[in-house]
N, C-alpha and C. Protein backbone atom coordinates (compact mmCIF):
# COMPACT_ATOMS: atom_id res chain seq x y z
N UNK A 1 -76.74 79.47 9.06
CA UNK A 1 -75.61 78.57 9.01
C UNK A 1 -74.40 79.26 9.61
N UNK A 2 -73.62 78.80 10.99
CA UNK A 2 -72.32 79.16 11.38
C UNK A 2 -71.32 79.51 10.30
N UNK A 3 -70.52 80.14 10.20
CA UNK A 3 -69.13 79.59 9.67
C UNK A 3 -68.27 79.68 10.91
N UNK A 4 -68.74 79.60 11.32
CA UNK A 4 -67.33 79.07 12.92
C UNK A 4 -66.01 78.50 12.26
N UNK A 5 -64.93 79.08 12.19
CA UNK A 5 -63.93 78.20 11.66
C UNK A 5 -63.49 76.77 12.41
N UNK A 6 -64.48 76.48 13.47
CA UNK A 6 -64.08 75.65 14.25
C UNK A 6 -65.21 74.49 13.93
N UNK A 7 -66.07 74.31 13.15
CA UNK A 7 -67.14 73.72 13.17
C UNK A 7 -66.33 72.28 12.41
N UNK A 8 -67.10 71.07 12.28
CA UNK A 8 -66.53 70.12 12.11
C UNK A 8 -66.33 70.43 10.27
N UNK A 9 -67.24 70.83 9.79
CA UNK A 9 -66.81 71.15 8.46
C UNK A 9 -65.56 71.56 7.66
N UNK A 10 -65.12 72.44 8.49
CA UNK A 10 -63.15 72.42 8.62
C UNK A 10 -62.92 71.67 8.49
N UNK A 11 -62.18 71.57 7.06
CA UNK A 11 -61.14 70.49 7.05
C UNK A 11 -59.55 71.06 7.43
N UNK A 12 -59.29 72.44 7.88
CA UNK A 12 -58.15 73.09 8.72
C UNK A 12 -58.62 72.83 10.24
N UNK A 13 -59.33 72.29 10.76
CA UNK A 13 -59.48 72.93 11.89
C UNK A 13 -58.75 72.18 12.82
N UNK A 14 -58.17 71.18 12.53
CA UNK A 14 -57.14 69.86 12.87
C UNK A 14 -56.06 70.42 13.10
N UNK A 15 -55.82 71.02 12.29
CA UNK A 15 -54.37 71.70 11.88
C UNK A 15 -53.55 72.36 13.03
N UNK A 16 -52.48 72.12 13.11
CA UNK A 16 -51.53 73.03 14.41
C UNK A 16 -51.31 74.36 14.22
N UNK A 17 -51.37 74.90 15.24
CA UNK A 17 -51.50 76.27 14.48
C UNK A 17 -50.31 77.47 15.53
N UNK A 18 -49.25 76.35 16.36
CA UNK A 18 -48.40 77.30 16.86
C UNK A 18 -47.34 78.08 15.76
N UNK A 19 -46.82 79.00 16.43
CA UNK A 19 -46.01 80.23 15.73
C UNK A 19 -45.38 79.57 15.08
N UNK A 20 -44.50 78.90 15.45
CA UNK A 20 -43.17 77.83 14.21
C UNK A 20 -43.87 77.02 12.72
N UNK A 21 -45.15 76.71 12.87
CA UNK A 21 -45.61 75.95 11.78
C UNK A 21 -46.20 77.46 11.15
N UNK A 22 -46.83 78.28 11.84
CA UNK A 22 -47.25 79.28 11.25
C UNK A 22 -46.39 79.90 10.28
N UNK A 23 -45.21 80.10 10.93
CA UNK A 23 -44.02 81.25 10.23
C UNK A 23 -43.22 80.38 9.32
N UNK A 24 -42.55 79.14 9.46
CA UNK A 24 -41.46 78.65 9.20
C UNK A 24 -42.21 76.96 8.55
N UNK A 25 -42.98 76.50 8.97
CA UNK A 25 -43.61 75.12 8.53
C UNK A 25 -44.34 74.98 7.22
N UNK A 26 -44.29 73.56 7.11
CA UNK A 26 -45.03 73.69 5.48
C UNK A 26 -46.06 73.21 5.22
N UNK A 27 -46.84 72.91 6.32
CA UNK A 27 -48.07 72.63 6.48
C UNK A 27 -49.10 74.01 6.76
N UNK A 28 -49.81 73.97 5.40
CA UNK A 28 -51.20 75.11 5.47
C UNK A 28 -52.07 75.01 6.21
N UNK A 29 -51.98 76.04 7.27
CA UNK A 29 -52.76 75.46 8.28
C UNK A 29 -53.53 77.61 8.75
N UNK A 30 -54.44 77.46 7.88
CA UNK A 30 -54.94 79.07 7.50
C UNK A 30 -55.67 79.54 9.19
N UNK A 31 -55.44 80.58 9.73
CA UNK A 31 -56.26 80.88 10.56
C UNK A 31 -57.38 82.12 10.47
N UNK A 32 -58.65 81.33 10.58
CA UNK A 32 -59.70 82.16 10.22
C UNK A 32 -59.79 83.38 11.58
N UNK A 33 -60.86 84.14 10.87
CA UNK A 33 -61.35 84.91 12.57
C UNK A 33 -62.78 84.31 13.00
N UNK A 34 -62.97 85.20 13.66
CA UNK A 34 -63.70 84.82 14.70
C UNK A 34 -64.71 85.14 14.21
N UNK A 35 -65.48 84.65 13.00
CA UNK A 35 -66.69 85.36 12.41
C UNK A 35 -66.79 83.67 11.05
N UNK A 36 -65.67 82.93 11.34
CA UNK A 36 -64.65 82.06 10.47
C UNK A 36 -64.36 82.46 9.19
N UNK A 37 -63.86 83.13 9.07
CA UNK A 37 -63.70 83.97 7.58
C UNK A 37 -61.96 84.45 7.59
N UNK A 38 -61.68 84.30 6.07
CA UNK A 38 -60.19 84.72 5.95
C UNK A 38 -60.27 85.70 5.00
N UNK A 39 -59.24 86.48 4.86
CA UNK A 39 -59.26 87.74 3.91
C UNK A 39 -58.59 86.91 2.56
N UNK A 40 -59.13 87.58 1.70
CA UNK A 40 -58.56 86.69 0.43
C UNK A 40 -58.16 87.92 -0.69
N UNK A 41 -56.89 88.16 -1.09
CA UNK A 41 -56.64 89.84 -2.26
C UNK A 41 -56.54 88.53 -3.54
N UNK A 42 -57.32 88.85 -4.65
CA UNK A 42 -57.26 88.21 -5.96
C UNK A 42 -56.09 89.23 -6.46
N UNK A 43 -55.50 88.40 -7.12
CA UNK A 43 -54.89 89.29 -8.38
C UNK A 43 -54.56 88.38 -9.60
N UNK A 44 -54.41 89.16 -10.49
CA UNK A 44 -54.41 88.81 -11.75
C UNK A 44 -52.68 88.42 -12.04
N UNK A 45 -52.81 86.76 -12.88
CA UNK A 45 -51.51 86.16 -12.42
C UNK A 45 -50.35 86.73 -13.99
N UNK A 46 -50.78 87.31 -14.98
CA UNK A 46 -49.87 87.82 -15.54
C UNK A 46 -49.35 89.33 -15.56
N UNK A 47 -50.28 90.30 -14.80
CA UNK A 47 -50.05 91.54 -14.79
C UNK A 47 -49.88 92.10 -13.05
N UNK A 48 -50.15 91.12 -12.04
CA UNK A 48 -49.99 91.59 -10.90
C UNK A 48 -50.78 92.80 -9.93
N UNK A 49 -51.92 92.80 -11.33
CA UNK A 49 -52.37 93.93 -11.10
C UNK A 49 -54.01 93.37 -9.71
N UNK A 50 -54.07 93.97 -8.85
CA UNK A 50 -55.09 93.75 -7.88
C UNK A 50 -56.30 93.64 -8.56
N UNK A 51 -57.19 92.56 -8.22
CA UNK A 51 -58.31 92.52 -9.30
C UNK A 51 -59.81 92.92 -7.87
N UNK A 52 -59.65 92.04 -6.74
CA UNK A 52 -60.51 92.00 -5.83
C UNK A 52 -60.37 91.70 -4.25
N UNK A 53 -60.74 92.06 -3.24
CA UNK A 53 -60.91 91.76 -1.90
C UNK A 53 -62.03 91.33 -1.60
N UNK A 54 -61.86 90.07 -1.13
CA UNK A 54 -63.06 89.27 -0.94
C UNK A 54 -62.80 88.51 0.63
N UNK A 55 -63.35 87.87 1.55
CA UNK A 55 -63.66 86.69 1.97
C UNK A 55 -63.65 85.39 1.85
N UNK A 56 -63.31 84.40 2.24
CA UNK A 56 -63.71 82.66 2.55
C UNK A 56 -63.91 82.71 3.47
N UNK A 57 -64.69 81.35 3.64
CA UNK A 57 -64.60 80.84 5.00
C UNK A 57 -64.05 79.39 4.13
N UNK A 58 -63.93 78.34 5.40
CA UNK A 58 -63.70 76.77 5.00
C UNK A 58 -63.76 76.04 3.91
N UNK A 59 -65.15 76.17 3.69
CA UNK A 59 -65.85 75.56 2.58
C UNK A 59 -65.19 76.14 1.46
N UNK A 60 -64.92 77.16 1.16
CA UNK A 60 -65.09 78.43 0.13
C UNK A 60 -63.36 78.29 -0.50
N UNK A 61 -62.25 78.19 0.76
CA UNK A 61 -61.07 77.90 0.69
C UNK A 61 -60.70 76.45 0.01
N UNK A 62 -61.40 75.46 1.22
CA UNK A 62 -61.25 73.96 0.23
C UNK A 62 -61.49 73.71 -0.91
N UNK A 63 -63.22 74.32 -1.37
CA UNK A 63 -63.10 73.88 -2.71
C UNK A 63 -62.04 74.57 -3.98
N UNK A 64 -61.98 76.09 -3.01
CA UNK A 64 -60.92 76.80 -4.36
C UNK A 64 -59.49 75.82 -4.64
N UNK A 65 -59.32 75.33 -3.15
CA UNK A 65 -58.19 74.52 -3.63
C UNK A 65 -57.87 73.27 -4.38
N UNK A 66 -59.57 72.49 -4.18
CA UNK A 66 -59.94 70.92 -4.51
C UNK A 66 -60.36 71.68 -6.51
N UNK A 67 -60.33 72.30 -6.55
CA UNK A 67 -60.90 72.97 -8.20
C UNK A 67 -60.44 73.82 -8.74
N UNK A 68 -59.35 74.50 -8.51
CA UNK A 68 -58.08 75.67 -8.84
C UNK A 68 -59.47 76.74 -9.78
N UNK A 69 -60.61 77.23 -8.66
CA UNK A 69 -61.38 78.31 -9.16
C UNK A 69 -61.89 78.48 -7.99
N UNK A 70 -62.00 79.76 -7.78
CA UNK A 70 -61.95 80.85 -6.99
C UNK A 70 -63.24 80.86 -6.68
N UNK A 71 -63.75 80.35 -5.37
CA UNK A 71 -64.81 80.28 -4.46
C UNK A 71 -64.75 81.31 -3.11
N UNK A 72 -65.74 82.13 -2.79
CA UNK A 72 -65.43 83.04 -2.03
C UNK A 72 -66.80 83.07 -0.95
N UNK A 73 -66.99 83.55 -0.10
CA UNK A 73 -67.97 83.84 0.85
C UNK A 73 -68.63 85.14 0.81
N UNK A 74 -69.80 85.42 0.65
CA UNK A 74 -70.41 86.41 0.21
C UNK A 74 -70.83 86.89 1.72
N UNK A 75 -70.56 88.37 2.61
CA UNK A 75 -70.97 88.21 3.44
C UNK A 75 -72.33 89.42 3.11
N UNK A 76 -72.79 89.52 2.21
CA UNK A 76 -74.15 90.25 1.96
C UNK A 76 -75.24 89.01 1.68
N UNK A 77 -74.62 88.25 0.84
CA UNK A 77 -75.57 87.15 0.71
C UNK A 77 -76.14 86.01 1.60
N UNK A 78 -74.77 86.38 2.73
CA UNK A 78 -74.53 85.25 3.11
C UNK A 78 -74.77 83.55 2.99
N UNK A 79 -73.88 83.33 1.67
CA UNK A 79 -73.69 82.46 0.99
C UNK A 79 -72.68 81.88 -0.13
N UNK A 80 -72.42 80.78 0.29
CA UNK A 80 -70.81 80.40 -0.74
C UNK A 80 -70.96 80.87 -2.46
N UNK A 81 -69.94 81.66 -2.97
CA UNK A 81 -70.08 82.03 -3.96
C UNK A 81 -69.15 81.76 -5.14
N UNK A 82 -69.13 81.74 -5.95
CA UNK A 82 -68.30 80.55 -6.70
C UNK A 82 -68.24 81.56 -7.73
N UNK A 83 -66.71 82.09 -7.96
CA UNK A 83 -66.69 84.02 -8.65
C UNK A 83 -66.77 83.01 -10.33
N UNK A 84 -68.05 83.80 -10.80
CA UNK A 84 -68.28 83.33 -12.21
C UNK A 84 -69.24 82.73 -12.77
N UNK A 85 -70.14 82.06 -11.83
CA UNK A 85 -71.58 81.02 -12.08
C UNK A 85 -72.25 81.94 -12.87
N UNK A 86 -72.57 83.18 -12.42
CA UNK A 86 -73.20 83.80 -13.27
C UNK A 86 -72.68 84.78 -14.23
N UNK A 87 -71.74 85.27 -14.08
CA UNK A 87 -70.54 86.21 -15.18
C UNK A 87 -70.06 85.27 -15.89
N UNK A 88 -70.10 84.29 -15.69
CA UNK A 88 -68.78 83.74 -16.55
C UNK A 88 -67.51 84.23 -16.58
N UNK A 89 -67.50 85.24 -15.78
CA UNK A 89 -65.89 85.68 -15.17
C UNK A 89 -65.16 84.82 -14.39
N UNK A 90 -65.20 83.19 -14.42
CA UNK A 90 -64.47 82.42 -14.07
C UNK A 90 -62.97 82.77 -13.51
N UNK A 91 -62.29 82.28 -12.44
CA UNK A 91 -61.19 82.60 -11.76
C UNK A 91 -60.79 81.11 -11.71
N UNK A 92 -59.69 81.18 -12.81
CA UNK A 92 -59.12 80.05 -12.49
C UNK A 92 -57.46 80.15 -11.82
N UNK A 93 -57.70 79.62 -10.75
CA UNK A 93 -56.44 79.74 -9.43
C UNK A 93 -55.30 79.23 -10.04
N UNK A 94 -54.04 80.16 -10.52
CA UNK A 94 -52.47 79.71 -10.84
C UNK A 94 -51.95 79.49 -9.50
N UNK A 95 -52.51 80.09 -8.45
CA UNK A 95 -51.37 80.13 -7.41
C UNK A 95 -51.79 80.53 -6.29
N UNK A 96 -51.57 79.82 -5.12
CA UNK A 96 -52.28 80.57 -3.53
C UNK A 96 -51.15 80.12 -2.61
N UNK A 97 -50.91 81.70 -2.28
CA UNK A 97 -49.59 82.19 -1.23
C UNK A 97 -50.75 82.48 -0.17
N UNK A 98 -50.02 82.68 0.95
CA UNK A 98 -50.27 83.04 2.28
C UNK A 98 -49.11 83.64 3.37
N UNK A 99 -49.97 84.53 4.20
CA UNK A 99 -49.09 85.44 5.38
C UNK A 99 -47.96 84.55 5.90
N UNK A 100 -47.64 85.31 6.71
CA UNK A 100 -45.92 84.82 7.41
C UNK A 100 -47.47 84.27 8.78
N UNK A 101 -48.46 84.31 9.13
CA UNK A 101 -49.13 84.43 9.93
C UNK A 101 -50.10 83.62 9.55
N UNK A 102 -50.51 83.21 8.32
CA UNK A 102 -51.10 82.66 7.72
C UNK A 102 -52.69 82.78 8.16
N UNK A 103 -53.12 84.59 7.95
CA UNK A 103 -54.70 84.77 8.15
C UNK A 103 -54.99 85.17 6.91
N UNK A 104 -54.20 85.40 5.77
CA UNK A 104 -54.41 85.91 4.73
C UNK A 104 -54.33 85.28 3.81
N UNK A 105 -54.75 84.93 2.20
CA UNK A 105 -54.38 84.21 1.16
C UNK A 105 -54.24 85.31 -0.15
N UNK A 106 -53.54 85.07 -0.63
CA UNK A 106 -53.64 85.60 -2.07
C UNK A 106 -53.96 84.63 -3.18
N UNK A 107 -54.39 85.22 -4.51
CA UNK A 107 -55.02 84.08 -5.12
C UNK A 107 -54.16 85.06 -6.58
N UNK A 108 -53.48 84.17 -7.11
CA UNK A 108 -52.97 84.36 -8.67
C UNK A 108 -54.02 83.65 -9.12
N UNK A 109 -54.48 84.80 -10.26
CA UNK A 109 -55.41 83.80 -11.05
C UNK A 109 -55.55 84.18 -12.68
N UNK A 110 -56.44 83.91 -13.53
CA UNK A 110 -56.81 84.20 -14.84
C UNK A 110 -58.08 84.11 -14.85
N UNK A 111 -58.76 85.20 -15.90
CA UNK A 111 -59.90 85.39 -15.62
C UNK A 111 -60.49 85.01 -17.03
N UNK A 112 -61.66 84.08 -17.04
CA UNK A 112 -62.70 83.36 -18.07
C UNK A 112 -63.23 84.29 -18.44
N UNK A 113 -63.66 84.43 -19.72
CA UNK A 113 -64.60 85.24 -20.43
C UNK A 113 -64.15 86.67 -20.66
N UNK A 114 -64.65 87.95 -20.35
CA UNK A 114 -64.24 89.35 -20.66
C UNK A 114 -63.03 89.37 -20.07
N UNK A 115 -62.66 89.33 -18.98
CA UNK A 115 -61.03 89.25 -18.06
C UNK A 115 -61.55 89.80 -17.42
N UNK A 116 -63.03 90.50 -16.79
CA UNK A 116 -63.20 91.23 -15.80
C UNK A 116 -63.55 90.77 -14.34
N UNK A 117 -63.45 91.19 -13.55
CA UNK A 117 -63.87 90.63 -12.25
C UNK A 117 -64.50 91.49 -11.39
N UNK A 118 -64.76 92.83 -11.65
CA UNK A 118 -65.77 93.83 -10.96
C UNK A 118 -67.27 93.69 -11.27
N UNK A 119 -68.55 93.13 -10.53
CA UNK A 119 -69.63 93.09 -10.79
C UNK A 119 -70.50 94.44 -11.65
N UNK A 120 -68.85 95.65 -11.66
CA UNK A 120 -69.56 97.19 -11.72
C UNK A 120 -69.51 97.31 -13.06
N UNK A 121 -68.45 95.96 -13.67
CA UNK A 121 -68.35 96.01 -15.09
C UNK A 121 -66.75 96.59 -15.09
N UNK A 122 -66.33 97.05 -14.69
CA UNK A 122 -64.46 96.57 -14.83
C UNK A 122 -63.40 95.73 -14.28
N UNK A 123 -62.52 95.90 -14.79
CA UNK A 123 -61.41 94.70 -14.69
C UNK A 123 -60.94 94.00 -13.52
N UNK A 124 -60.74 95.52 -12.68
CA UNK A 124 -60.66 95.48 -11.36
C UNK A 124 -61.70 96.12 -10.55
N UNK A 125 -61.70 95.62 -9.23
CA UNK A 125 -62.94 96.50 -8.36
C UNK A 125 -62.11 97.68 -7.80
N UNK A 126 -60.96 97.44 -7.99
CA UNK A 126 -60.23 99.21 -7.77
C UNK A 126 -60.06 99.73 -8.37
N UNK A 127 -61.04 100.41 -9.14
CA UNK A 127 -61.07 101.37 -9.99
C UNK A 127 -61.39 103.11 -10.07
N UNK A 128 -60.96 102.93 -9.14
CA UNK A 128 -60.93 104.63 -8.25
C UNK A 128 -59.85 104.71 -7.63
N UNK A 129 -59.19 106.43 -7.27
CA UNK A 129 -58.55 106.67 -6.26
C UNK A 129 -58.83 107.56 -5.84
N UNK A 130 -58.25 107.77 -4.14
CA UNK A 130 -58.83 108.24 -3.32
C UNK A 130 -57.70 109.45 -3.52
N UNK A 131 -58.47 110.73 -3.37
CA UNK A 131 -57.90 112.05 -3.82
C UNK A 131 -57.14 112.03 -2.45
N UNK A 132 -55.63 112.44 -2.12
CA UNK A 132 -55.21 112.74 -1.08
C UNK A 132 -55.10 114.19 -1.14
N UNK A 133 -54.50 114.57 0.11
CA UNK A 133 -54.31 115.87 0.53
C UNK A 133 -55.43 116.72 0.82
N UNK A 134 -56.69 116.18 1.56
CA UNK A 134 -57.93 117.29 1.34
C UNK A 134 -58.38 116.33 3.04
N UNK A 135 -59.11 116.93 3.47
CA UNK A 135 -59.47 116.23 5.02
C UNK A 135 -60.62 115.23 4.86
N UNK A 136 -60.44 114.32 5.42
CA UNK A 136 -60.54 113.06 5.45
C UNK A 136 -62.77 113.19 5.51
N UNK A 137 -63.11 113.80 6.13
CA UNK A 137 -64.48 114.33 6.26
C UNK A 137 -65.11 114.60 4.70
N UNK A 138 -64.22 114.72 3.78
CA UNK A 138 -64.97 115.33 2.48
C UNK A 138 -63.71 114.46 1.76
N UNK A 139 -63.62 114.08 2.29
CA UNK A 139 -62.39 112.95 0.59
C UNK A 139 -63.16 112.19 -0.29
N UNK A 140 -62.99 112.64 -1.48
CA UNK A 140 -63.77 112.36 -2.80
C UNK A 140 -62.57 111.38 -3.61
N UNK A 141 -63.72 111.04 -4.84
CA UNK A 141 -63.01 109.96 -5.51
C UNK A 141 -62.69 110.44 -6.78
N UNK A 142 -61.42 109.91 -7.62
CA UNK A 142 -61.39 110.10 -8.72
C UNK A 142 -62.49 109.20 -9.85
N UNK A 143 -62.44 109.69 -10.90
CA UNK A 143 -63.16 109.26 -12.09
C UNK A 143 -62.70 108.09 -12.05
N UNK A 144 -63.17 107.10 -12.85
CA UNK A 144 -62.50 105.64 -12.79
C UNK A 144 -61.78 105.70 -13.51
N UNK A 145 -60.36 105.19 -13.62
CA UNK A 145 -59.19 104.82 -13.81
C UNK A 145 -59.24 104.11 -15.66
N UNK A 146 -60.05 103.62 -15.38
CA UNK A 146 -59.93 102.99 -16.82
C UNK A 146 -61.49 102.88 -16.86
N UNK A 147 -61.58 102.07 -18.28
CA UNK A 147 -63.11 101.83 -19.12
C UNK A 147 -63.64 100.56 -18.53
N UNK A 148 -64.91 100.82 -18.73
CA UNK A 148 -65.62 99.09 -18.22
C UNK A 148 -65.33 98.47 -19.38
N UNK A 149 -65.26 97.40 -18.93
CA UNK A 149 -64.85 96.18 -19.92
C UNK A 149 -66.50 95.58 -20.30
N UNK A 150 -67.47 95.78 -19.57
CA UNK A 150 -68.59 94.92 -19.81
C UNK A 150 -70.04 95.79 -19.00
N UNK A 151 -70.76 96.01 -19.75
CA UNK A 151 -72.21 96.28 -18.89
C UNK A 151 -72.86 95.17 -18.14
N UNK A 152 -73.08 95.68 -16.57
CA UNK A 152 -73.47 94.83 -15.70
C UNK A 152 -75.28 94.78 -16.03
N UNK A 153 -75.67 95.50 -16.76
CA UNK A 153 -77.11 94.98 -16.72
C UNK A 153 -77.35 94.00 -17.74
N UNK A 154 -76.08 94.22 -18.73
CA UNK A 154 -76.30 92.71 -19.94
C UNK A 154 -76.01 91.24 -19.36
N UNK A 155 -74.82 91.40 -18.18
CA UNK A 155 -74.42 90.39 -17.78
C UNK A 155 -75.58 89.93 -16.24
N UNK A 156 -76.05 90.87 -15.95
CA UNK A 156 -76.86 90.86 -14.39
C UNK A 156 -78.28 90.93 -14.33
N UNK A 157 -78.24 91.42 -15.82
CA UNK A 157 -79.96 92.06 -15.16
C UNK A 157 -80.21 93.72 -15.22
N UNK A 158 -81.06 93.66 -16.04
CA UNK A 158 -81.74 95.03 -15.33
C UNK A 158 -81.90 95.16 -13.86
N UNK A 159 -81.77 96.43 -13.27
CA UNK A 159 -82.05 96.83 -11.56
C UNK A 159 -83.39 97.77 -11.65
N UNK A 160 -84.33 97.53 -11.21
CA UNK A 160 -85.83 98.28 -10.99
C UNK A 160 -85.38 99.39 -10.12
């Protein structure tokens, strides 16, 4: 299956998309790339705190907007993914901003069930940092930042 952002399935693909409506207009008119996919940063709408970097394409964007829950494009699965069917980590959308350029979305949201949104079992999927000051060839990670909120094999499955 394409995601061409250009395919008739777009319901943006109508949309005008010179610099003035881009920067200054108030018509959402998102521009995908060339793969049709938009970058999407979740964050969490009472603490601000970064929860995930994910993908949409079309489909994935409309319905988050037609259902204020956070539908995303899986590009391992390749397949529309709907954050929560199986976690019950539901993302329900307070709020979706976008670039001065409008290739990007952000998603304010609240999170169903544990509050977590990392499949690894914490809150956030940034749960590391990257040690600076050491050369880039051997840069290691810190310990994780905080505690898992949830075991992914209770919520996922055992892994063989």
């Amino acid at each position: 299956m394409s995601q061409n952002a250009t395919s008739a399935s777009n319901p943006f693909s109508a949309r005008p998309a010179d610099k003035a409506t881009l920067e200054e207009g108030n018509l959402f008119a998102p521009k995908f790339d060339d793969q049709g996919l938009i970058a999407a940063i979740t964050t969490d709408t009472a603490t601000g705190e970064v929860l995930m970097f994910a993908y949409m394409n079309a489909q994935a964007l409309a319905l988050t907007i037609e259902t204020s829950q956070a539908h995303y494009w899986s590009r391992s699965r390749n397949e529309l993914w709907h954050k929560g069917a199986t976690s019950g980590q539901v993302q329900h959308v307070q709020e979706i901003r976008t670039d001065c350029d409008q290739d990007v979305v952000l998603l304010k949201v609240t999170v169903e069930g544990n509050g977590a949104s990392c499949h690894v079992g914490y809150n956030s999927c940034f749960y590391r940092n990257v040690s600076l000051g050491q050369k880039a060839e051997t840069a290691t990670l810190t310990a994780p930042i905080a505690d898992r909120v949830y075991d992914p094999a209770d919520v996922y499955g055992k892994k063989d």
